[in-house]
N, C-alpha and C. Protein backbone atom coordinates (compact mmCIF):
# COMPACT_ATOMS: atom_id res chain seq x y z
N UNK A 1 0.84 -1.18 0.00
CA UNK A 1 0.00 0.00 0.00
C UNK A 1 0.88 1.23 0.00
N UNK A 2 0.55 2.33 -0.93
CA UNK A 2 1.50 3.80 -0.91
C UNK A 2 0.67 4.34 0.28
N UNK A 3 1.09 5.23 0.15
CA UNK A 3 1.09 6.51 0.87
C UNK A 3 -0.02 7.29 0.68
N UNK A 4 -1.18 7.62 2.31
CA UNK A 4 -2.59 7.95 1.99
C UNK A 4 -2.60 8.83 3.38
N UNK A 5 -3.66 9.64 3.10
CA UNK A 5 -4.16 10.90 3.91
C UNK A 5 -4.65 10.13 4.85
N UNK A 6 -4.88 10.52 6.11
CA UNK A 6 -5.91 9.80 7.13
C UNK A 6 -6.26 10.71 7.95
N UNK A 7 -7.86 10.87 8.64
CA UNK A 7 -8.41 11.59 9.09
C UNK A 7 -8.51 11.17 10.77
N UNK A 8 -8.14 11.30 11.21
CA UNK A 8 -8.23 10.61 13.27
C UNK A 8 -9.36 11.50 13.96
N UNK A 9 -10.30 11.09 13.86
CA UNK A 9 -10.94 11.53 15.14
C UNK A 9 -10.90 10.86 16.50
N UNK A 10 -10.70 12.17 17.38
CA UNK A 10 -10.10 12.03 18.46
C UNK A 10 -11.79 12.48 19.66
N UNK A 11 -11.88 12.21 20.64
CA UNK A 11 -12.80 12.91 21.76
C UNK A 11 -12.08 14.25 22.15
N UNK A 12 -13.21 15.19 22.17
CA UNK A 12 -12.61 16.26 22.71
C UNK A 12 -11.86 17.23 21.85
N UNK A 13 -11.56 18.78 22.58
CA UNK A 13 -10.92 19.19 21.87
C UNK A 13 -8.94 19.10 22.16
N UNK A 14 -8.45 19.19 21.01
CA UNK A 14 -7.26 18.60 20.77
C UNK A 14 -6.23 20.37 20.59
N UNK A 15 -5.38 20.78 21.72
CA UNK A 15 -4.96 22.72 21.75
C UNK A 15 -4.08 22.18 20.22
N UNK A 16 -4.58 23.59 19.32
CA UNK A 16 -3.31 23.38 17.76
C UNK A 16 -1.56 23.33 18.06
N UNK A 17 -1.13 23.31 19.06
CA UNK A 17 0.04 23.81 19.36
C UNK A 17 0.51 22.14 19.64
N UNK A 18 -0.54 21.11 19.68
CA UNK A 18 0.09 19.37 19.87
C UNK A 18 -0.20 18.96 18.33
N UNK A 19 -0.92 19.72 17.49
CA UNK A 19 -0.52 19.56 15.73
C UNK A 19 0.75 18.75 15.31
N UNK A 20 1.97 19.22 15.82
CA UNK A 20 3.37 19.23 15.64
C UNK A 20 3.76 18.06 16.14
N UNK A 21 3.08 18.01 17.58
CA UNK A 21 3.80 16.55 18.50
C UNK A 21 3.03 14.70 17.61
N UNK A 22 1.92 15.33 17.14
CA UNK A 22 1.07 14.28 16.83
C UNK A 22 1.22 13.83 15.31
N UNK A 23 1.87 15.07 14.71
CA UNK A 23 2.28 14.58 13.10
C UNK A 23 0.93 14.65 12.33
N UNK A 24 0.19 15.79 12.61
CA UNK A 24 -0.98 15.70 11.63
C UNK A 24 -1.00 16.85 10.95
N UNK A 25 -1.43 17.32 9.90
CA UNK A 25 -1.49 18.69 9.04
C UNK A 25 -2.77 19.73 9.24
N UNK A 26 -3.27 19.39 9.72
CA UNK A 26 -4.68 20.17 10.05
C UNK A 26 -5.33 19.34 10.85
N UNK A 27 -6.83 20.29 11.56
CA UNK A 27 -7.46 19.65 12.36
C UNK A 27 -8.61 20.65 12.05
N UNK A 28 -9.78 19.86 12.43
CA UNK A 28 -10.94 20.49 12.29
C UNK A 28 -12.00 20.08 13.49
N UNK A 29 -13.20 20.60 13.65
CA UNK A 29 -13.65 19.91 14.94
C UNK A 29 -15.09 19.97 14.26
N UNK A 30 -15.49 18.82 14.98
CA UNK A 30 -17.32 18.65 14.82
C UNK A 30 -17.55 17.55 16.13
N UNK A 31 -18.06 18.77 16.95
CA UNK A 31 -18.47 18.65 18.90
C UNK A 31 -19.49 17.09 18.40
N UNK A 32 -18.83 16.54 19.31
CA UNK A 32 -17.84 16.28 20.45
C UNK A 32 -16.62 15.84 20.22
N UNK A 33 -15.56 16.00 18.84
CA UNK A 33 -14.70 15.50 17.88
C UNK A 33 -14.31 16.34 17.60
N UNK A 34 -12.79 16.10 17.31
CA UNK A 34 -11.93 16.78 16.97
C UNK A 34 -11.17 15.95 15.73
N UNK A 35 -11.03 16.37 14.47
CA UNK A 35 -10.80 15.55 13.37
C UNK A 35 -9.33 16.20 12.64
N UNK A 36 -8.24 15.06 13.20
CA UNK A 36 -6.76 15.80 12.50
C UNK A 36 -6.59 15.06 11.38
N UNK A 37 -6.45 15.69 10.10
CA UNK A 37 -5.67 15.37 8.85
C UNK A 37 -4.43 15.37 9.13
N UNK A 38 -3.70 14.33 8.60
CA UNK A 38 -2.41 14.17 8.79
C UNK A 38 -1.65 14.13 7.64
N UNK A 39 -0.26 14.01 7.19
CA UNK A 39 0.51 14.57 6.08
C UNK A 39 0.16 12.84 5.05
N UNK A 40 0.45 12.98 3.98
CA UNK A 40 0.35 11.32 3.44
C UNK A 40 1.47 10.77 3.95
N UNK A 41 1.04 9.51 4.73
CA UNK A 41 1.84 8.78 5.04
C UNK A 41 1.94 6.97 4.75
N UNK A 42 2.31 6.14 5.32
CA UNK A 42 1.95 4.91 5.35
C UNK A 42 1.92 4.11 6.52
N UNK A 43 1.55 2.94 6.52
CA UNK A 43 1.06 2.02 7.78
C UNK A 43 1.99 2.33 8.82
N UNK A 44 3.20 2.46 8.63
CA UNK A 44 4.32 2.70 10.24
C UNK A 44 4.08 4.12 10.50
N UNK A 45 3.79 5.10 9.85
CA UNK A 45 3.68 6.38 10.04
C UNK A 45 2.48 6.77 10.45
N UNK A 46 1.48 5.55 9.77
CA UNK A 46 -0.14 5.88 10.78
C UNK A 46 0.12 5.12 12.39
N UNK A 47 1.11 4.20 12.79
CA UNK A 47 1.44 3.34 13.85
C UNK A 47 1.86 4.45 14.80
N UNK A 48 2.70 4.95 14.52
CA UNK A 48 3.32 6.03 14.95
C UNK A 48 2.92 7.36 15.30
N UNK A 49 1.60 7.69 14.76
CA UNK A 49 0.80 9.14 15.19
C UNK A 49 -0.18 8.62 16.16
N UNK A 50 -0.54 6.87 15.90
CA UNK A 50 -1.67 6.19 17.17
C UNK A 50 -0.74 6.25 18.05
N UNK A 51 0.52 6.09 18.14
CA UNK A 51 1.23 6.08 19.26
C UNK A 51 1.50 6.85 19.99
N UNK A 52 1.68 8.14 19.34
CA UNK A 52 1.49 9.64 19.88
C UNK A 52 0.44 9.68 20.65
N UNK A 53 -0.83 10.05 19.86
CA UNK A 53 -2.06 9.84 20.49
C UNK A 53 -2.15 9.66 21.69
N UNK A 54 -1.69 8.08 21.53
CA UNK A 54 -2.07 7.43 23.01
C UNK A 54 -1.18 8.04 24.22
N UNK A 55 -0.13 8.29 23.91
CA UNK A 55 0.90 8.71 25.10
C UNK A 55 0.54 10.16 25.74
N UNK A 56 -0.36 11.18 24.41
CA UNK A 56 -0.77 12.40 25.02
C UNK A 56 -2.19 12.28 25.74
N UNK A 57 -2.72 10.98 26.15
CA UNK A 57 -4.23 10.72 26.53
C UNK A 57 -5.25 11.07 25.79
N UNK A 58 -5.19 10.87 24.39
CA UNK A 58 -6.02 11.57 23.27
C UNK A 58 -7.02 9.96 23.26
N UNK A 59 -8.45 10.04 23.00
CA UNK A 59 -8.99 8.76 22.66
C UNK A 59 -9.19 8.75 21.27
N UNK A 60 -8.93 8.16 20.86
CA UNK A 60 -9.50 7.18 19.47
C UNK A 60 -10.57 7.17 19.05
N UNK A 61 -11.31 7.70 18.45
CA UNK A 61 -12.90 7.02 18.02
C UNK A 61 -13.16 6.33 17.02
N UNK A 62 -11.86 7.12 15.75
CA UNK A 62 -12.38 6.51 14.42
C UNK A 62 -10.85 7.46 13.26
N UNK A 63 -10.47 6.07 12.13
CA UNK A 63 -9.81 6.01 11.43
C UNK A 63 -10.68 5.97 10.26
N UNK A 64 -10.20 7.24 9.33
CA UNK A 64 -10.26 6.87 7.78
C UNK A 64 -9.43 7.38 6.85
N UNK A 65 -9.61 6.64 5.69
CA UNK A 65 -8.68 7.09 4.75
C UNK A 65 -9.47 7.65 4.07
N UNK A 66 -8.50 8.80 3.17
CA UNK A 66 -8.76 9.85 2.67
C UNK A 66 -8.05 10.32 1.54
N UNK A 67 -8.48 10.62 0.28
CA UNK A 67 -7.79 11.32 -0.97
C UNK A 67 -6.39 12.22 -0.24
N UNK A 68 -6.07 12.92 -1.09
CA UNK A 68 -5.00 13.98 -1.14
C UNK A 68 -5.97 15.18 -1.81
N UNK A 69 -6.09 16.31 -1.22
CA UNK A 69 -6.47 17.07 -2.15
C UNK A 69 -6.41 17.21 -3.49
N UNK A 70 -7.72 17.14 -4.57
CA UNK A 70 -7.61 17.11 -5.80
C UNK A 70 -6.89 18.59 -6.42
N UNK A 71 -6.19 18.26 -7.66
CA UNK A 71 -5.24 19.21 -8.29
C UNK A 71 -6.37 19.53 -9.35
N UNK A 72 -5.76 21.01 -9.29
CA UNK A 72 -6.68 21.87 -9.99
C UNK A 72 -6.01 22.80 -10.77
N UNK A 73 -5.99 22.70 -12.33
CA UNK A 73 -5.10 22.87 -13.06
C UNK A 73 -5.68 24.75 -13.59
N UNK A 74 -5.08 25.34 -12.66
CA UNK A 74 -6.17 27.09 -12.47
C UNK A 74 -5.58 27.86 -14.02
N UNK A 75 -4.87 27.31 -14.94
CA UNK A 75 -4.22 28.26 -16.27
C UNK A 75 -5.06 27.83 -16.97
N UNK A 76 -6.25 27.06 -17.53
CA UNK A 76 -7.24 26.97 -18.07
C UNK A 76 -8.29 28.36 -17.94
């Protein structure tokens, strides 16, 4: 498997300033969830941000995969 976006929702809200510690690229929230996009990565690199997670007391609710933002060719 290459290399894919993944979306973590987490419980709760998640301060932007653990963005950095957790290895994700954005975050968005929809109460009672907090939903971090993370950079494309692969299976050891998604192992590795659950591992984060867990060590900052973040819960888990739900994993998905996710496109890469579609390219949009704007000189047309």
């Amino acid at each position: 498997m290459g290399r894919q976006v993944y979306e973590l929702r987490v419980r709760g809200p998640v301060p932007a300033e653990l963005l950095d510690e957790i290895g994700a690229e954005d975050l968005g929230e929809e109460p009672p969830l907090t939903i971090l996009r993370t950079e494309p990565t692969d299976q050891p690199g998604l192992h590795g941000m659950l591992q984060r997670l867990s060590s900052l007391g973040l819960v888990l609710m739900e994993v998905r995969t996710t496109g890469p933002e579609p390219y949009v060719d704007d000189s047309t």
